[in-house]
Protein backbone atom coordinates (compact mmCIF):
# COMPACT_ATOMS: atom_id res chain seq x y z
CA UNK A 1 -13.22 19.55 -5.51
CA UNK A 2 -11.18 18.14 -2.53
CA UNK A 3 -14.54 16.49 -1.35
CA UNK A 4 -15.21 14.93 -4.06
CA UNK A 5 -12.34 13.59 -4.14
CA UNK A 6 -12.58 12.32 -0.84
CA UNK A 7 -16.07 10.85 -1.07
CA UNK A 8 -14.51 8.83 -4.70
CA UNK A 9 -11.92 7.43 -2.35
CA UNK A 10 -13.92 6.38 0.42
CA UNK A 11 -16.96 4.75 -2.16
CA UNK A 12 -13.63 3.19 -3.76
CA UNK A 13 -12.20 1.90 -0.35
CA UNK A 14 -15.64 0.49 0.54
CA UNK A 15 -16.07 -1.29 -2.83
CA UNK A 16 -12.75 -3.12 -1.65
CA UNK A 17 -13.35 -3.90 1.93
CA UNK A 18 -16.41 -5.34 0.79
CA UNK A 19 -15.14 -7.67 -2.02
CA UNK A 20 -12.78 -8.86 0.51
CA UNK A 21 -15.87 -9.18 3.40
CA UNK A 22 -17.21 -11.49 0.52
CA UNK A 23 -14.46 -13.59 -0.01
CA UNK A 24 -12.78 -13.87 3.59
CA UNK A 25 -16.55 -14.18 5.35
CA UNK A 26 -16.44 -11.27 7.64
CA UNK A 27 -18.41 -8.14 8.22
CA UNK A 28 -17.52 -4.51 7.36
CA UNK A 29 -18.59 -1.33 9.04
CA UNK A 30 -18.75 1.93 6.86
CA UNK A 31 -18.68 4.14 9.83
CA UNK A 32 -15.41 2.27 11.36
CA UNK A 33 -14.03 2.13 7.80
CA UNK A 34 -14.58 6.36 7.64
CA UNK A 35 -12.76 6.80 10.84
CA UNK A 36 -9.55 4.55 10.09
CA UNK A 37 -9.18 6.33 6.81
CA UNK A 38 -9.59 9.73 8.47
CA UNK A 39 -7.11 8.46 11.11
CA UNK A 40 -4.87 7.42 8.62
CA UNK A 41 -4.78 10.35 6.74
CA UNK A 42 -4.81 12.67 9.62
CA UNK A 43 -1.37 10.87 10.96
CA UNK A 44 0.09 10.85 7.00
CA UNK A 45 -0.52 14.57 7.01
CA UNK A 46 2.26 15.24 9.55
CA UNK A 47 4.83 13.35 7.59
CA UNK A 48 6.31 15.29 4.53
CA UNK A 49 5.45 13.06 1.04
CA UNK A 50 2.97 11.10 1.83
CA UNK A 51 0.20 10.40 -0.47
CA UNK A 52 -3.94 10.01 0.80
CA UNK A 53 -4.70 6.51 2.16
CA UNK A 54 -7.29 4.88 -0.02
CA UNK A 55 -8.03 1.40 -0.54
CA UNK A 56 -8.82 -0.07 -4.67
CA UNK A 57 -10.06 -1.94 -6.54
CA UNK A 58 -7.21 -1.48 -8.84
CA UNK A 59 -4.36 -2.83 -6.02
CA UNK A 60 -6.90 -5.65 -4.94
CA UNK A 61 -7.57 -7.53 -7.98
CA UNK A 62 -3.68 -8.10 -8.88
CA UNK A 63 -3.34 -9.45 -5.70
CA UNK A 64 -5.71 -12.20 -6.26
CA UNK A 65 -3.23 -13.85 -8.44
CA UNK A 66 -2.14 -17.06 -7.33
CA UNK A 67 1.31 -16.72 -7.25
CA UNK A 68 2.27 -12.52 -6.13
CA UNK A 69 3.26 -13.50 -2.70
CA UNK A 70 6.00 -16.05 -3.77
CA UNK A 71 7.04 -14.11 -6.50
CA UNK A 72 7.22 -10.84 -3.89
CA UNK A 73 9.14 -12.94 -1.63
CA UNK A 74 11.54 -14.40 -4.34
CA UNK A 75 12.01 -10.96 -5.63
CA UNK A 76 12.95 -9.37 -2.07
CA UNK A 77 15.39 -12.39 -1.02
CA UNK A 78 17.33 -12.09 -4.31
CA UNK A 79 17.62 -8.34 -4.08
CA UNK A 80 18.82 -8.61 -0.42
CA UNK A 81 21.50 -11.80 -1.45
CA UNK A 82 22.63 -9.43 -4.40
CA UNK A 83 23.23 -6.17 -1.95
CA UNK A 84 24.75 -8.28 0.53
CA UNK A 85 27.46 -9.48 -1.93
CA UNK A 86 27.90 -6.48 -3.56
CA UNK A 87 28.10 -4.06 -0.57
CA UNK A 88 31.13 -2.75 -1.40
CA UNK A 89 29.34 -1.03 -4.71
CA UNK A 90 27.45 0.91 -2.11
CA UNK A 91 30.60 2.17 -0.64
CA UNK A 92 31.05 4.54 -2.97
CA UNK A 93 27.68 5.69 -3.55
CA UNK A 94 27.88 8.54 -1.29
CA UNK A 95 31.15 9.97 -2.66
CA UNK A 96 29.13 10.40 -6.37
CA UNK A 97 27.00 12.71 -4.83
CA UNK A 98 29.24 15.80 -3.97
């Protein structure tokens, strides 16, 4: 079962790269594309919680939206401005969890 899941992750991750070979203009390499996502996963297995690295179809086509970048970037800028002037909240934070 755990190879099959592997080989549906790799066919998956290849299915991306080469969407994105199609649209940027660049070649891909199967064999190099195996080895960075053994590589990867090899390194995540030493740190506790991680998940398998895979790339999708599913995460790539929401990213084609025009606009995900700015609105990422809006998004991470206003969360920063509202920690920075409420960092006294955080303060306390600690205390509610003894």
């Amino acid at each position: 079962m755990c190879s099959l899941i592997s080989i549906v992750g790799f066919l998956d991750s290849i299915v991306a790269a080469k969407q994105n070979a199609a649209r940027f203009g660049y070649s891909i390499s199967p064999n190099r594309e195996l080895v960075a996502l053994g590589a990867a996963n090899l390194m995540g297995s030493f740190i506790p919680g991680t998940l398998p690295a895979y790339g999708s179809i599913t995460r790539y086509v929401p990213s084609q939206v025009t606009f995900v970048s700015l609105i990422t970037a809006v998004g991470l800028v206003s969360m920063l401005m509202l920690e920075g002037a409420h960092r006294w909240l955080l303060w306390y934070v600690p205390a509610l969890c003894y």
